[in-house]
Protein backbone atom coordinates (compact mmCIF):
# COMPACT_ATOMS: atom_id res chain seq x y z
CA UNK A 1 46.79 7.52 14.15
CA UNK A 2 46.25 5.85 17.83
CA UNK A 3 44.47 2.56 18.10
CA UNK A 4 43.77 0.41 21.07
CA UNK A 5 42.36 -3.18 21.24
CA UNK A 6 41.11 -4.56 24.59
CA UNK A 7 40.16 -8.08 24.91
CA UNK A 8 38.06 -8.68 27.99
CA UNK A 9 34.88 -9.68 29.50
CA UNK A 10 31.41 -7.45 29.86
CA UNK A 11 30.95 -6.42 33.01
CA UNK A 12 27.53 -6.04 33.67
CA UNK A 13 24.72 -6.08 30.50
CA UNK A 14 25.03 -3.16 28.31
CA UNK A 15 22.98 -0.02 28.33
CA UNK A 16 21.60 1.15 25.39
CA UNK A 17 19.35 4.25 24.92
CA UNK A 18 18.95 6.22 22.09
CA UNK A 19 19.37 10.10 21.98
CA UNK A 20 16.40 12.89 21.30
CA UNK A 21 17.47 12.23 17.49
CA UNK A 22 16.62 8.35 17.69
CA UNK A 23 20.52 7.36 17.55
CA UNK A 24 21.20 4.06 19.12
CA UNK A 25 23.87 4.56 22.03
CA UNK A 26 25.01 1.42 24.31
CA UNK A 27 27.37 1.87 27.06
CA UNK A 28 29.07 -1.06 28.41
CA UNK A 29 32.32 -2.45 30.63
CA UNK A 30 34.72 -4.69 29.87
CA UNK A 31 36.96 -6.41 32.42
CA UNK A 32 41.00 -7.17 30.88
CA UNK A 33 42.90 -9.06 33.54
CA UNK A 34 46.60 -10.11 33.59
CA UNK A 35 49.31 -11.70 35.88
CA UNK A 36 51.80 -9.41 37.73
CA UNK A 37 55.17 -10.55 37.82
CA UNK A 38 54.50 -11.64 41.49
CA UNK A 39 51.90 -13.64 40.57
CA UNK A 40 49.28 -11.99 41.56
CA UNK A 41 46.14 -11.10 39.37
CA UNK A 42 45.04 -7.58 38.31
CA UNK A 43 42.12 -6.20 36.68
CA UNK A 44 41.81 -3.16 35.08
CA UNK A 45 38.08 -1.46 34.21
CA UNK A 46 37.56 -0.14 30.46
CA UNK A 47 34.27 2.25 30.00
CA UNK A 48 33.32 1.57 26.11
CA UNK A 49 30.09 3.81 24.24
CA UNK A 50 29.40 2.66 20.84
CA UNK A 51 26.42 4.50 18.69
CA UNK A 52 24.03 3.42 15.61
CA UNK A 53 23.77 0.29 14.44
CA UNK A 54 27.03 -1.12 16.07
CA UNK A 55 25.38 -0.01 19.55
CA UNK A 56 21.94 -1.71 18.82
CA UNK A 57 23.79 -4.85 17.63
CA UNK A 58 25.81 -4.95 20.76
CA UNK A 59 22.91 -4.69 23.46
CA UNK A 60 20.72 -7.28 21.28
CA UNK A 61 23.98 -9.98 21.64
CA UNK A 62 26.41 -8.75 24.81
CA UNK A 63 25.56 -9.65 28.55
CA UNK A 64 27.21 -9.65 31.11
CA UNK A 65 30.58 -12.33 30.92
CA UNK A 66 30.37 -12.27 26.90
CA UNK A 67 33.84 -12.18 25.93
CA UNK A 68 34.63 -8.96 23.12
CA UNK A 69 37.33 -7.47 21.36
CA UNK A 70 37.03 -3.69 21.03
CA UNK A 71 39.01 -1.43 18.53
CA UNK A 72 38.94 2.38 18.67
């Protein structure tokens, strides 16, 4: 099995709707940024969805610049 964990800031505050069933679904950003061997910065862009519970938990605490680990 495949697992990833990004460690980043939110991007902008998370969405979170819920679906015709009444599942919670929040969709969110989150910003990882590392130095090149030049020196320069880079950022890359990570599009996250969680659902239920975990979804309504993270739009009642994330906004935008709360730092998060995610694991999927």
């Amino acid at each position: 099995m495949n697992n990833i964990t990004i460690i980043g800031n939110v991007g902008q505050d998370p969405e979170l709707r819920y679906t015709q069933k009444g599942l919670a679904q929040v969709k969110f950003s989150i910003a990882t940024t590392y130095n090149k061997k030049d020196g320069a910065k880079e950022t890359t862009w990570h599009d996250c969805v969680a659902w239920g519970e975990q979804a309504e938990a993270i739009a009642a605490t994330a906004v935008k610049g709360t730092r998060m680990i995610v694991i999927g």
